[in-house]
N, C-alpha and C. Protein backbone atom coordinates (compact mmCIF):
# COMPACT_ATOMS: atom_id res chain seq x y z
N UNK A 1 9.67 3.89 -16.91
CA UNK A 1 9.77 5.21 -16.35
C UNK A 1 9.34 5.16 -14.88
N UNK A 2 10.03 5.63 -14.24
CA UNK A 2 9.73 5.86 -12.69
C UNK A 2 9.07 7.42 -12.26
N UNK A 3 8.37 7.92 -11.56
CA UNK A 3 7.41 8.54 -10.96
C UNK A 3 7.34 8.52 -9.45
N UNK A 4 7.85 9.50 -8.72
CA UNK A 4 7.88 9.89 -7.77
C UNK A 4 7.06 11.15 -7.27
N UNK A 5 6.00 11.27 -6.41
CA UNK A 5 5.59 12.75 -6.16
C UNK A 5 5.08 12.56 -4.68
N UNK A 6 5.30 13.41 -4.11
CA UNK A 6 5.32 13.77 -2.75
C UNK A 6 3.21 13.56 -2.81
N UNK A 7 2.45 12.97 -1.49
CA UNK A 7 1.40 13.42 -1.69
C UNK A 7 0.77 13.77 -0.31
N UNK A 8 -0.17 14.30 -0.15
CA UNK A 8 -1.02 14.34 1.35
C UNK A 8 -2.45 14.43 1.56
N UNK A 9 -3.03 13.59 2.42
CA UNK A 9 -4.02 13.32 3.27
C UNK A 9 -4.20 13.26 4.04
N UNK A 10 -5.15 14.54 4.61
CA UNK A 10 -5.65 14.44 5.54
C UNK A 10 -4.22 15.49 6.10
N UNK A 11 -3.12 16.27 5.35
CA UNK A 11 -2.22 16.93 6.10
C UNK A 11 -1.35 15.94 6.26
N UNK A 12 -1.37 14.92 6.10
CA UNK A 12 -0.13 14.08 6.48
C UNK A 12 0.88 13.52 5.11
N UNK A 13 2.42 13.61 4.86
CA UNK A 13 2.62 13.33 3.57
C UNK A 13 3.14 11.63 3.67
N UNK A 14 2.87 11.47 2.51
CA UNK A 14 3.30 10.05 2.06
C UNK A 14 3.68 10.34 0.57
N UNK A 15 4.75 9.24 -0.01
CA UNK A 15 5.13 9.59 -0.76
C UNK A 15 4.83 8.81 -2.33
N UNK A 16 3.83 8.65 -3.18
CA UNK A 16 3.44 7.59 -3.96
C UNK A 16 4.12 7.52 -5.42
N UNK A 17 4.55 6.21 -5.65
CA UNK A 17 6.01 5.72 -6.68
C UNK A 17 5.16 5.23 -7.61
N UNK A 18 5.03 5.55 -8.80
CA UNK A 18 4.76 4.35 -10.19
C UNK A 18 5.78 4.08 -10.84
N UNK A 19 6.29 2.77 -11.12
CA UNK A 19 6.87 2.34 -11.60
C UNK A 19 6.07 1.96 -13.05
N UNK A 20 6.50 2.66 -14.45
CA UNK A 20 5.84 1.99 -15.33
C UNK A 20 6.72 0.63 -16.10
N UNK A 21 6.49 -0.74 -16.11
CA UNK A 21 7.01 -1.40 -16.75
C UNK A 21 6.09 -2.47 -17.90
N UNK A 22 6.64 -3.30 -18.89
CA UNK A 22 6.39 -3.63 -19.56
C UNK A 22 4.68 -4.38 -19.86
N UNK A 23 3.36 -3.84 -20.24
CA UNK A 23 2.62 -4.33 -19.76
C UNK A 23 1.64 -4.34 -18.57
N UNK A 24 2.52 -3.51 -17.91
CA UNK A 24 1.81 -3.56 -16.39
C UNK A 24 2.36 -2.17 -15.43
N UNK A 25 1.97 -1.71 -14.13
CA UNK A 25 2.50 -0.68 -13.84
C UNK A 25 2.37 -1.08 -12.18
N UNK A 26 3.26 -0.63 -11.64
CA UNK A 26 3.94 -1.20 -9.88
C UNK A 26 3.54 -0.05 -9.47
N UNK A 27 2.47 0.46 -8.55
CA UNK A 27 2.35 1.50 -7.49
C UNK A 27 2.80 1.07 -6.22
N UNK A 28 3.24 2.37 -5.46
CA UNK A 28 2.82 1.90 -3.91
C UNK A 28 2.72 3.41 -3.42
N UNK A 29 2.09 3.97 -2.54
CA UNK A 29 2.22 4.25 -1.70
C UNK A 29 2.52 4.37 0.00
N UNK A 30 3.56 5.19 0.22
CA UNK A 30 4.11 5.12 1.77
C UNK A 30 4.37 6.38 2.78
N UNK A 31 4.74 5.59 3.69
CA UNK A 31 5.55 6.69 4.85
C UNK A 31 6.52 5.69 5.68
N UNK A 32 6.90 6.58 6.66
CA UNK A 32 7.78 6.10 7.64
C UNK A 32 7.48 4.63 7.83
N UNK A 33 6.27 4.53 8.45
CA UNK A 33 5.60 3.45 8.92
C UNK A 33 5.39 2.42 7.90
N UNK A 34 4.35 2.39 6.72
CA UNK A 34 4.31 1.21 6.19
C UNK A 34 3.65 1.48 4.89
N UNK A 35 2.98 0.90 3.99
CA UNK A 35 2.68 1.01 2.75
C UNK A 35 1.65 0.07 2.30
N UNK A 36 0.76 0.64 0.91
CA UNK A 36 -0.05 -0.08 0.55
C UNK A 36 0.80 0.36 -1.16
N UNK A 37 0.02 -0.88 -1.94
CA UNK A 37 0.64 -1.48 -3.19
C UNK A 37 -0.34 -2.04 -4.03
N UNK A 38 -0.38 -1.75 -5.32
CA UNK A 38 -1.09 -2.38 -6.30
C UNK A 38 -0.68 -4.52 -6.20
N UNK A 39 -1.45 -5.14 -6.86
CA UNK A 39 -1.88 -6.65 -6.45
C UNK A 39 -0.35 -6.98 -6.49
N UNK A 40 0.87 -6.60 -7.45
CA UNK A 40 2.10 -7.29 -6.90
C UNK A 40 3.05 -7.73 -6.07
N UNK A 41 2.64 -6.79 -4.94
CA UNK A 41 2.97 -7.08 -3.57
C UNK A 41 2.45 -8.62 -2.83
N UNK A 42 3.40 -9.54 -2.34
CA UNK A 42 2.96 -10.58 -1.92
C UNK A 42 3.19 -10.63 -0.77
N UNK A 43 1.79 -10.16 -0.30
CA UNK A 43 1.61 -9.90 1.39
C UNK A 43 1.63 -11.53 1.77
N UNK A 44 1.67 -12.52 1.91
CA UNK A 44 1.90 -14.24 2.13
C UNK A 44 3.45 -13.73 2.28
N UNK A 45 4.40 -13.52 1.64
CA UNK A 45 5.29 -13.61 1.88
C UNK A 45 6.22 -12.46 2.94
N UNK A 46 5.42 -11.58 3.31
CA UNK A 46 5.31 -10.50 4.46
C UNK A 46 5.32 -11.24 5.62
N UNK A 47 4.17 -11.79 5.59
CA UNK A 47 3.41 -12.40 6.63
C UNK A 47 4.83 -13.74 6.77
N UNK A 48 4.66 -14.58 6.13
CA UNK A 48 5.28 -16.30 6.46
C UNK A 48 6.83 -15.58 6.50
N UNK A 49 7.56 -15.65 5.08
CA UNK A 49 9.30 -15.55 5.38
C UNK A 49 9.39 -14.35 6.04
N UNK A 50 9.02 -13.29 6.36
CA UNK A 50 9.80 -11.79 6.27
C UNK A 50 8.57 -11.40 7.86
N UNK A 51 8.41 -12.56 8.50
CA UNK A 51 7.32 -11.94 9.31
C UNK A 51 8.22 -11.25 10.70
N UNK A 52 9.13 -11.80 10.75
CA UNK A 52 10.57 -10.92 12.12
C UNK A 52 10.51 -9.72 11.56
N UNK A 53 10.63 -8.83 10.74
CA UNK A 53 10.22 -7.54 10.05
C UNK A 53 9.11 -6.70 10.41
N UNK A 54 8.34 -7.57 10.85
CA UNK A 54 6.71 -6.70 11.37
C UNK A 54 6.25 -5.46 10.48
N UNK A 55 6.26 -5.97 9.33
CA UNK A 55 5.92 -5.03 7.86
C UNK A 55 4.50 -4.77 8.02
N UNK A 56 4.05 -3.50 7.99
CA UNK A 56 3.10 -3.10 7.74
C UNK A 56 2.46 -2.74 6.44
N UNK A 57 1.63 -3.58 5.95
CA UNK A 57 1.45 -3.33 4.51
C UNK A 57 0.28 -4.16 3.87
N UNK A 58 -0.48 -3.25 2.76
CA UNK A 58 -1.76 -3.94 2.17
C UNK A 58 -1.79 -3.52 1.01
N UNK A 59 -2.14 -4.82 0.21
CA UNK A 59 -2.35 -4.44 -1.44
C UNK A 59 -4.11 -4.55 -1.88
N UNK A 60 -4.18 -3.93 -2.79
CA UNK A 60 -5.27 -4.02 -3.95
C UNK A 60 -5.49 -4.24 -4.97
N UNK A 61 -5.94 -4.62 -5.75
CA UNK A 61 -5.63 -5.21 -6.79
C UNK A 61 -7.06 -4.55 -7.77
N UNK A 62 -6.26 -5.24 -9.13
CA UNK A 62 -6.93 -4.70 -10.05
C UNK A 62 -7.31 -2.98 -10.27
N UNK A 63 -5.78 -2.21 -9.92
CA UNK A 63 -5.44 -0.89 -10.20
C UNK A 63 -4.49 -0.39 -11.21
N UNK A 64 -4.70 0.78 -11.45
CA UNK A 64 -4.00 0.97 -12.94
C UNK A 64 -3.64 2.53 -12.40
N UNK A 65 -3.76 3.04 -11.31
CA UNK A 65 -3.17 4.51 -11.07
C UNK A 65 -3.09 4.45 -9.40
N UNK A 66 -2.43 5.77 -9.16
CA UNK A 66 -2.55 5.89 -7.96
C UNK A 66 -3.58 6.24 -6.69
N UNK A 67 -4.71 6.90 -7.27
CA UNK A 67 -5.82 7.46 -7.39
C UNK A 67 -6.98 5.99 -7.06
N UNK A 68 -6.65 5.35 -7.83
CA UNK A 68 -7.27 4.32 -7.90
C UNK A 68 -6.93 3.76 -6.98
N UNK A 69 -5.30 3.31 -6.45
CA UNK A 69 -4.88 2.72 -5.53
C UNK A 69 -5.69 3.51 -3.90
N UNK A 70 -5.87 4.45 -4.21
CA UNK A 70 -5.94 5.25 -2.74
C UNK A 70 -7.19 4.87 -2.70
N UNK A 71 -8.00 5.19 -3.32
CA UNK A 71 -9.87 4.74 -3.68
C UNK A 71 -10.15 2.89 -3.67
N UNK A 72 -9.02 2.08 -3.93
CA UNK A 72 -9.63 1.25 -4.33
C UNK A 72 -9.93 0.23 -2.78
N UNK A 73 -10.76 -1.14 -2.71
CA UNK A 73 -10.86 -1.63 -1.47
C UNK A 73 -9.81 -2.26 -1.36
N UNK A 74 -8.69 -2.69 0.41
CA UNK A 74 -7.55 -3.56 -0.12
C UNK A 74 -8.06 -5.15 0.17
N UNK A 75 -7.80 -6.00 -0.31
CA UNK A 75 -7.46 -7.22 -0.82
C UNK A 75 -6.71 -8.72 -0.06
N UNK A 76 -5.71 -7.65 0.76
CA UNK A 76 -4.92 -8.42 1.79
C UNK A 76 -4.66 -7.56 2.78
N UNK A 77 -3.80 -8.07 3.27
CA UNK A 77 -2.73 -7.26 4.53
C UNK A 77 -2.42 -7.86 5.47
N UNK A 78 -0.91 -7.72 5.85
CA UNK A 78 -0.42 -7.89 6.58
C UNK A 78 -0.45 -8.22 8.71
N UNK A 79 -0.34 -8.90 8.85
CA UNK A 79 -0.72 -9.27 10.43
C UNK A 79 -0.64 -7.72 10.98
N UNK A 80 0.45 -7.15 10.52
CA UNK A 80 1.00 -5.90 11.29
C UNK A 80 -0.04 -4.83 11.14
N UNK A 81 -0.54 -5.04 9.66
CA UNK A 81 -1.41 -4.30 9.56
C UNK A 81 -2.64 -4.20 10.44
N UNK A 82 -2.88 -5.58 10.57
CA UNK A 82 -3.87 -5.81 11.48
C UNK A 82 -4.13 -5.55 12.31
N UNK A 83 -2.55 -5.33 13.08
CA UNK A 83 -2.74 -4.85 14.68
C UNK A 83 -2.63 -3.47 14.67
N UNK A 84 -2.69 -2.89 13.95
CA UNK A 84 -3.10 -1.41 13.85
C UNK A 84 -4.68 -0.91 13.10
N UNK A 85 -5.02 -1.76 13.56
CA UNK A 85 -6.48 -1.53 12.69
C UNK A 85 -6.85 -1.54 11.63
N UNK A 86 -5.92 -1.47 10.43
CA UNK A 86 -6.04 -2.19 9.49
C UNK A 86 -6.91 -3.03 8.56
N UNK A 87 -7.98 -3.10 7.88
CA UNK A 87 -8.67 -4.21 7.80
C UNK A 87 -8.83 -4.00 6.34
N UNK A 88 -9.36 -5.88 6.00
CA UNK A 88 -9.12 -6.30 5.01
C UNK A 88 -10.81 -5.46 3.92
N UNK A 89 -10.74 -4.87 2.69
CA UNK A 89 -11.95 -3.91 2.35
C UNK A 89 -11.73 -2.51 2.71
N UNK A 90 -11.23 -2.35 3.37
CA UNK A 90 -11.21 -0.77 3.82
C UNK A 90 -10.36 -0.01 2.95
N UNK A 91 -10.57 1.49 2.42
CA UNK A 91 -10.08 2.15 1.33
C UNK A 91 -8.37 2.40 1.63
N UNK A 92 -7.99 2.27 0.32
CA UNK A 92 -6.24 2.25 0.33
C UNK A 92 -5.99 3.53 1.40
N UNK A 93 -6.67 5.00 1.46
CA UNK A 93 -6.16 6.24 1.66
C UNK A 93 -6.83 5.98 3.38
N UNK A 94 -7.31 4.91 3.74
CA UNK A 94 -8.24 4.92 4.77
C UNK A 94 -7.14 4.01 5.72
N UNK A 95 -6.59 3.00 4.74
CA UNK A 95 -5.67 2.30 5.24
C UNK A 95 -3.66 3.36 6.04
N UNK A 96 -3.94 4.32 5.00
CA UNK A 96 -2.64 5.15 5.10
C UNK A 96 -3.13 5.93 6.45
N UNK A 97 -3.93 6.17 6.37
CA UNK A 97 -4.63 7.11 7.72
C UNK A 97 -3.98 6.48 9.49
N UNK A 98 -4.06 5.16 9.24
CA UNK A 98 -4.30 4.58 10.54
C UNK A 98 -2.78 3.59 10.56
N UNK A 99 -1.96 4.61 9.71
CA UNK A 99 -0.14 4.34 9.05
C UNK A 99 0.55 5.87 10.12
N UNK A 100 -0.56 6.68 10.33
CA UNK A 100 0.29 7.94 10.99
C UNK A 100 0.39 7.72 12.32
C-alpha cells in the first residue's frame, strides 16, 4: 500500500510517502530541493555513481514511521547535503529545514 500526505514544518510543505512492502516499510520525505529516507536509501551510491546529480539527501535508520523519520538522528548524507549545512546526527525535520 502506498501513502501519500501533504505535510508542514515550520510553514513550509514537504510531501512524506510510505511505501508499505513485504516485511519492511520505505519512507521518505521531500520537497523541491531534496529528501531524507528511512536506512534504504544508499547515500554511497548518491555520493560515488549518481554524484553529477548533486542529490541532496540523508537517511536514518532504524525507523518504522514517518514521525519517527522526522524525530529520528540521520545516519548519512550526501556531499550536497553537506554543503548546505546538513550534518551527519542532526534531526530528520531539522535536516528538511535547511532543504528550504
Amino acid at each position: 500500500m502506498l501513502e501519500m500526505n501533504p505535510i508542514f514544518i515550520e510553514g513550509h510543505p514537504y510531501t512524506a510517502v510510505t511505501l508499505r512492502l513485504p516485511k519492511t516499510n520505505f519512507m521518505v520525505i521531500y520537497n523541491e530541493k531534496g529528501y531524507i529516507s528511512c536506512g534504504a536509501l544508499d547515500v554511497s551510491l548518491l555520493n560515488e555513481k549518481l554524484a553529477d546529480r548533486k542529490i541532496i539527501a540523508a537517511r536514518a535508520v532504524g525507523v518504522r514511521t514517518i514521525e519517527q523519520l522526522l524525530e529520528a538522528p540521520l545516519e548519512s548524507i550526501t556531499y550536497e547535503a553537506e554543503n548546505i549545512g546538513i550534518k551527519v546526527g542532526m534531526t530528520g525535520k531539522d535536516a528538511l529545514l535547511k532543504m528550504v
